[in-house]
C-alpha atoms as a PDB file:
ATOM      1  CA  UNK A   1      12.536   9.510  27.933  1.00  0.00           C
ATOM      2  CA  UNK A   2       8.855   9.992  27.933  1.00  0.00           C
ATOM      3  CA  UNK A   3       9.109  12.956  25.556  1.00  0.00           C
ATOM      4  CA  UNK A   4      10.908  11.228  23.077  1.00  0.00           C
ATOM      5  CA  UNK A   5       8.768   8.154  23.316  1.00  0.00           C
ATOM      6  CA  UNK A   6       5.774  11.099  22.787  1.00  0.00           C
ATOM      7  CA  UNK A   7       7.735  12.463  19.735  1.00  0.00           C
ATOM      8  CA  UNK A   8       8.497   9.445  18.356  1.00  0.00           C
ATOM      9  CA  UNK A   9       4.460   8.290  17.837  1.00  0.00           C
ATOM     10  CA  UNK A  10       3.594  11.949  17.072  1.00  0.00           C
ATOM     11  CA  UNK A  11       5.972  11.782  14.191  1.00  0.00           C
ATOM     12  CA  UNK A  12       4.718   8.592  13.318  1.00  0.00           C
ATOM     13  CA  UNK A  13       1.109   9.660  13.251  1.00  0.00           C
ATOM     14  CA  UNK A  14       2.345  12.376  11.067  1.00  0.00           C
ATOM     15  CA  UNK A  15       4.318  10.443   8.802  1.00  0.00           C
ATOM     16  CA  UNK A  16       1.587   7.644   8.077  1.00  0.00           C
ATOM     17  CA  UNK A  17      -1.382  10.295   7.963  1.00  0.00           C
ATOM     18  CA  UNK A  18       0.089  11.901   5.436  1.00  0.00           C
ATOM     19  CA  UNK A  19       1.155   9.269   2.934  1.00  0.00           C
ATOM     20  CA  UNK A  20      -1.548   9.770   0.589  1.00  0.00           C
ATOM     21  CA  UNK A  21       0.118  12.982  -0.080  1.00  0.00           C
ATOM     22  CA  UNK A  22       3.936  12.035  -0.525  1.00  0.00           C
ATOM     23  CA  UNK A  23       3.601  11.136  -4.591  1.00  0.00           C
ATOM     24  CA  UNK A  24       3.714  15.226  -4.618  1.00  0.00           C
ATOM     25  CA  UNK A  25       6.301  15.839  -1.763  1.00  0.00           C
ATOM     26  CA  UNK A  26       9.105  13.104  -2.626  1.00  0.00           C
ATOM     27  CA  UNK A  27       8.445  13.145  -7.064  1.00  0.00           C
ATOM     28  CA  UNK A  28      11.976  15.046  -7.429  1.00  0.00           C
ATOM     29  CA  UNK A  29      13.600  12.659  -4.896  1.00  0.00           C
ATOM     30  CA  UNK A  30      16.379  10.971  -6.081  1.00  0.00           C
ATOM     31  CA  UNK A  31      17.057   6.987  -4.465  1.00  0.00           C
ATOM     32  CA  UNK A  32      18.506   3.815  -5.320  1.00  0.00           C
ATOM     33  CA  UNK A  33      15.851   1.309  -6.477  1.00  0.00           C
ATOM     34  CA  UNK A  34      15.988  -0.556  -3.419  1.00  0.00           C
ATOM     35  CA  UNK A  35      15.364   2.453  -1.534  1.00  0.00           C
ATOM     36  CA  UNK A  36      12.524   3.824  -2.957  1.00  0.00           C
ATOM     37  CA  UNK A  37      10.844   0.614  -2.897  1.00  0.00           C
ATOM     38  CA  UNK A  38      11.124   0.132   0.693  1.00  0.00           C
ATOM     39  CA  UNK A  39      10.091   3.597   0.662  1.00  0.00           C
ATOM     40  CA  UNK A  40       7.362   2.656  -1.337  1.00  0.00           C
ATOM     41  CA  UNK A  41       6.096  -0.078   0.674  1.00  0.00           C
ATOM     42  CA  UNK A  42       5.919   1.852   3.644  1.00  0.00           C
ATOM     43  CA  UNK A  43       3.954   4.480   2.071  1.00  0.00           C
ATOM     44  CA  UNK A  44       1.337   2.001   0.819  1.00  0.00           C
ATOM     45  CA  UNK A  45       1.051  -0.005   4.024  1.00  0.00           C
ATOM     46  CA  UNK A  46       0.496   3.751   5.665  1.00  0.00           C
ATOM     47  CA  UNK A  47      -2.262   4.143   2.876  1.00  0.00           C
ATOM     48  CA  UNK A  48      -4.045   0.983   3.997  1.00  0.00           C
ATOM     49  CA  UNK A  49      -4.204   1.457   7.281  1.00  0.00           C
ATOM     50  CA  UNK A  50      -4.848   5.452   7.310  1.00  0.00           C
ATOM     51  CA  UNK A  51      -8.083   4.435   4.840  1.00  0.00           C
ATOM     52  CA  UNK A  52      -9.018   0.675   6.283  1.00  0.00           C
ATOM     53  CA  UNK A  53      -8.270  -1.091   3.530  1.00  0.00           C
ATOM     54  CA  UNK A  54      -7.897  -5.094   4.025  1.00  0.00           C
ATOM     55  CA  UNK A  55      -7.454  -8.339   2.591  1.00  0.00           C
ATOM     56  CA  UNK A  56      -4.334  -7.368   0.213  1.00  0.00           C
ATOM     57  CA  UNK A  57      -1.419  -9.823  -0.376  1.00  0.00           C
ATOM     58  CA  UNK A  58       1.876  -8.473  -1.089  1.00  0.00           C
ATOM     59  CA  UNK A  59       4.323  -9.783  -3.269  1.00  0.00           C
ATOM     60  CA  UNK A  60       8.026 -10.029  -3.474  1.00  0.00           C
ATOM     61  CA  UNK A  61       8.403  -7.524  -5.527  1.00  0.00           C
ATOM     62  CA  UNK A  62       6.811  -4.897  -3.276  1.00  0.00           C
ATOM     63  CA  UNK A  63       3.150  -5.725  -4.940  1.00  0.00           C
ATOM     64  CA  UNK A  64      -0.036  -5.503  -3.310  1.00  0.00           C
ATOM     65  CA  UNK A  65      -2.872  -7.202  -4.779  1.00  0.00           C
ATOM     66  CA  UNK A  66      -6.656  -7.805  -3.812  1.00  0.00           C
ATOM     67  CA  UNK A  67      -8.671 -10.117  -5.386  1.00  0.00           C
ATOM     68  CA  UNK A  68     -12.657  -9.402  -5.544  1.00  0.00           C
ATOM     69  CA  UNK A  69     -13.746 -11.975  -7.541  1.00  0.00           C
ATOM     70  CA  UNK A  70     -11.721 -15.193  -8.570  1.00  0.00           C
ATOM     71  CA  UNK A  71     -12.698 -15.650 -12.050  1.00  0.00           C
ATOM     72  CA  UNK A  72     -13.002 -19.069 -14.207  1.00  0.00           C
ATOM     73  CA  UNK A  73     -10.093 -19.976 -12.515  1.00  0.00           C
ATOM     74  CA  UNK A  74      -7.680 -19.649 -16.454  1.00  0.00           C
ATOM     75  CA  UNK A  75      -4.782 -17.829 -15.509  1.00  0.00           C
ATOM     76  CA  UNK A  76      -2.927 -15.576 -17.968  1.00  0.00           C
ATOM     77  CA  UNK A  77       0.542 -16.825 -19.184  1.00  0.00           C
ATOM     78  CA  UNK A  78       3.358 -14.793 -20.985  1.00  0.00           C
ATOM     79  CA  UNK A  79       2.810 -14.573 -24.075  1.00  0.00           C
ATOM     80  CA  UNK A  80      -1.091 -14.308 -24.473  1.00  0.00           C
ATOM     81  CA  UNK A  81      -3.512 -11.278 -25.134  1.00  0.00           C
ATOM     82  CA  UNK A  82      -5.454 -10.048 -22.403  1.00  0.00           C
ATOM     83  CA  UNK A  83      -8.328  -8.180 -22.571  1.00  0.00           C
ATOM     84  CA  UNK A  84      -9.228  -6.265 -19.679  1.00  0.00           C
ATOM     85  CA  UNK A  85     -11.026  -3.106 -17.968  1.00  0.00           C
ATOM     86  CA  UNK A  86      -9.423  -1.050 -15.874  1.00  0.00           C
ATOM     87  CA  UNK A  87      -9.311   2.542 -13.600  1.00  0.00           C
ATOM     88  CA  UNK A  88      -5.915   3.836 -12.773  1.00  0.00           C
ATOM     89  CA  UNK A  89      -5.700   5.798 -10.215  1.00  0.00           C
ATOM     90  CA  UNK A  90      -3.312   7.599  -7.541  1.00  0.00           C
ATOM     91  CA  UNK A  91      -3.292   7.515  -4.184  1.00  0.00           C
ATOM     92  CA  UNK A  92      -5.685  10.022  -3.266  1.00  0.00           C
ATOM     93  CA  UNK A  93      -8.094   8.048  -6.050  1.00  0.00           C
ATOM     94  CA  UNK A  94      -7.533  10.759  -9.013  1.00  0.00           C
ATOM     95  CA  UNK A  95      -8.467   8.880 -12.175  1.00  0.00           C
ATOM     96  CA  UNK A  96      -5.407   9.369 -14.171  1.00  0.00           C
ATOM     97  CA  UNK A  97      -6.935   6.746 -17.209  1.00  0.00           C
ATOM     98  CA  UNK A  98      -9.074   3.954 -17.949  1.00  0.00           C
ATOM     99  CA  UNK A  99     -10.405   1.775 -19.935  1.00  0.00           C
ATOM    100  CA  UNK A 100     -13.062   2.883 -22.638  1.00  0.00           C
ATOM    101  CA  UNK A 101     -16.816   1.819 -21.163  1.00  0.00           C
ATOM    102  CA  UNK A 102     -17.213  -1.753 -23.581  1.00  0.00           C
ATOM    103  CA  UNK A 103     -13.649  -1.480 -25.036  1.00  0.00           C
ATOM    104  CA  UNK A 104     -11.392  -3.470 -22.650  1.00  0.00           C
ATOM    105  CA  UNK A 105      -7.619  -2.414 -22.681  1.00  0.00           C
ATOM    106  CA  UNK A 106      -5.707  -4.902 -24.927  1.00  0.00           C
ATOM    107  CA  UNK A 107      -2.064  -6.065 -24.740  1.00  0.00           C
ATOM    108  CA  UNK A 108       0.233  -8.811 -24.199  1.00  0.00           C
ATOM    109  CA  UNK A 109       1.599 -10.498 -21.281  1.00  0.00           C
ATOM    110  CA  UNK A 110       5.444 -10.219 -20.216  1.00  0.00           C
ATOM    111  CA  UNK A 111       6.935  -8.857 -23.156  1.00  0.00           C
ATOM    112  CA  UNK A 112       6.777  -5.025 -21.244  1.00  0.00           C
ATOM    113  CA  UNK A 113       3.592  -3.391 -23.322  1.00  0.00           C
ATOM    114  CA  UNK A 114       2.397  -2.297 -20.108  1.00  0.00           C
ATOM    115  CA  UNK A 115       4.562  -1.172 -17.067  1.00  0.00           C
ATOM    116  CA  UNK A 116       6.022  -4.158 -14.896  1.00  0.00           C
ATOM    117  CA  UNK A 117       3.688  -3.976 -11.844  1.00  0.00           C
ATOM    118  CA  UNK A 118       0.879  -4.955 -14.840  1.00  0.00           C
ATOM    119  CA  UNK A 119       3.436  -8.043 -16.201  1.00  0.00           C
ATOM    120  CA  UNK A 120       4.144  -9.170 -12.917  1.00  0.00           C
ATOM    121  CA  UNK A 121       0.127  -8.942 -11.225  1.00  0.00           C
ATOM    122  CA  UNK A 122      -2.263  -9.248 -13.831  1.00  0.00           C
ATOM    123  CA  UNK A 123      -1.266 -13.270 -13.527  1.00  0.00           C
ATOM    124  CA  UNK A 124      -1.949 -13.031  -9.719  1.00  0.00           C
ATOM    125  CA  UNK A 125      -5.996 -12.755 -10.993  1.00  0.00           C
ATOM    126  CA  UNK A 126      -7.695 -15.323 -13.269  1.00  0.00           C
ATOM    127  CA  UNK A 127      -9.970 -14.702 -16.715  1.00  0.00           C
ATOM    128  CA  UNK A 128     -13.370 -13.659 -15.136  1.00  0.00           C
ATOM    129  CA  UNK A 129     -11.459 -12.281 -12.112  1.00  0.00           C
ATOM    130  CA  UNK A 130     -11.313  -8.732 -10.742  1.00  0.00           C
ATOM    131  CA  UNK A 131      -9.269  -6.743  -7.789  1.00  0.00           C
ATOM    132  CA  UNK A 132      -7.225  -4.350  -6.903  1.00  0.00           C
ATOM    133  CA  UNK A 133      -3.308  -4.184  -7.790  1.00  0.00           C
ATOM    134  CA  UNK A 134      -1.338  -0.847  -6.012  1.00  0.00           C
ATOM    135  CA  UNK A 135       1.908  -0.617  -8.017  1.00  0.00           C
ATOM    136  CA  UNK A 136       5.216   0.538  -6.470  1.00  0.00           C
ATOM    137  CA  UNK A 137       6.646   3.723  -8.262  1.00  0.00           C
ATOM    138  CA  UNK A 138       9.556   1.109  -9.166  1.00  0.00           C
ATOM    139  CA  UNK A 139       7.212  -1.181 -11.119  1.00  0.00           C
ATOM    140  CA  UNK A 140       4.854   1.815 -12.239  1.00  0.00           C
ATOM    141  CA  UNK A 141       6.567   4.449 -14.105  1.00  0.00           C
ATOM    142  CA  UNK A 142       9.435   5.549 -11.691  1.00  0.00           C
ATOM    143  CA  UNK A 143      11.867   8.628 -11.232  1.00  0.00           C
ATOM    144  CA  UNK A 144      10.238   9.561 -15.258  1.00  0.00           C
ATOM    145  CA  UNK A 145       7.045   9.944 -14.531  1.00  0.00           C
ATOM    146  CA  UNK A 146       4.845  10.048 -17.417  1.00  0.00           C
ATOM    147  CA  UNK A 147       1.731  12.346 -18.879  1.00  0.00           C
ATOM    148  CA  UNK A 148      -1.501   9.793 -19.722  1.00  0.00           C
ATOM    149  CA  UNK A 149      -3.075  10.444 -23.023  1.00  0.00           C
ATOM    150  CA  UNK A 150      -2.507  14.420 -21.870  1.00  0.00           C
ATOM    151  CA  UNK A 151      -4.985  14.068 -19.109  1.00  0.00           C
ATOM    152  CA  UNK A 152      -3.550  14.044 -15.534  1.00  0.00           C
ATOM    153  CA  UNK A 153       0.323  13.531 -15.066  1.00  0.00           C
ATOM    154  CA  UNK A 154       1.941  10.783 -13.324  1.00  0.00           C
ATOM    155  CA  UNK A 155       4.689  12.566 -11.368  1.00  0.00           C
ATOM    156  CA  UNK A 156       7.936  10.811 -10.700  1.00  0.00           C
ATOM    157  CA  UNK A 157       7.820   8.191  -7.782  1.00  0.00           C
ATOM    158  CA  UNK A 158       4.146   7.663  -8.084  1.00  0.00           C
ATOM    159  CA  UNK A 159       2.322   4.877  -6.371  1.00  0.00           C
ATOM    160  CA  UNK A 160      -0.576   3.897  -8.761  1.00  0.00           C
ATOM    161  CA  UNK A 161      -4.077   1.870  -8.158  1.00  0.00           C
ATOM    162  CA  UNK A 162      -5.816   0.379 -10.582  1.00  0.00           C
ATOM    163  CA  UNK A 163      -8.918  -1.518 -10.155  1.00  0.00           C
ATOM    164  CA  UNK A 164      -8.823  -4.484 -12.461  1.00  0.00           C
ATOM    165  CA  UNK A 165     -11.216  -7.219 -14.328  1.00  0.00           C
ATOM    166  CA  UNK A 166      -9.900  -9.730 -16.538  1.00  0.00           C
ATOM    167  CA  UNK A 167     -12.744  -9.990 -19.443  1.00  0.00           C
ATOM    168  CA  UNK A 168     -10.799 -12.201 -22.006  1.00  0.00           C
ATOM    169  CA  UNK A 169      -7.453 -14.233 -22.475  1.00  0.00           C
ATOM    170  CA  UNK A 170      -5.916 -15.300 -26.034  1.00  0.00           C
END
């Protein structure tokens, strides 16, 4: 019994030490979308704890989110242009795009411009306000994966980071 209990957390250590690489090992993986969100989750609870990363909130949705600063407290509401910097990022902090320095990204809330995790958590963070939101491969870009202005591919099932900061609301 001992030896499987050892097994058990040696597989575990394995499993959750590695989880900043499985974008690359699980991108032609085919699951349900309730699978590879649970999937997901795991894999990005195993990424804050394997780098010591604390303070993020998780939503429903599978969501994490990390607010820095908490803005003027306006909050941005379907419909509205937001203006707003940004670094995208995978897991092991590749910089896949951002936002041109003094030209803040420009688009508009809930009407799916931007992938969902960006619909659903750029209202978690108020005008003024900056954080961190890591995006499930189900609210990112999913099983497609996608190629970033032909700089650094998003494989399929990717978790993304992107360090955020609201700079304007219309």
């Amino acid at each position: 019994m001992e030896k499987l209990k050892v097994a058990v957390f040696l597989l575990t250590i394995a499993f959750f030490t590695g989880c900043s690489d499985l974008d690359d090992n699980f991108a032609g993986v085919s699951r349900s979308p309730q699978e590879q969100l649970a999937f997901d989750i795991v894999r990005i609870e195993g990424y804050l704890e394997e780098n010591d990363l604390t303070g993020f909130s998780q939503t429903a949705d599978g969501l994490f989110y990390k607010i820095e600063e908490e803005g003027n407290g306006i909050t941005p509401q379907t419909g509205q242009t937001v203006f707003l910097d940004y670094l995208g990022t995978s897991v092991e902090r590749t910089v896949f795009d951002q936002s041109p320095e003094g030209i803040p990204f420009e688009f508009v809330l809930g009407v799916g411009q931007v992938i969902e995790g960006w619909d659903l958590g750029i209202p978690l963070f108020n005008e003024d306000g900056s954080g961190t939101l890591i995006v499930p491969s189900t609210l990112a870009y999913g099983t497609q994966g996608v190629t970033v202005g032909g700089n650094f591919p998003i494989q399929p099932n990717s978790i993304l980071i992107f360090d955020i900061k609201i700079v304007a609301l219309r």
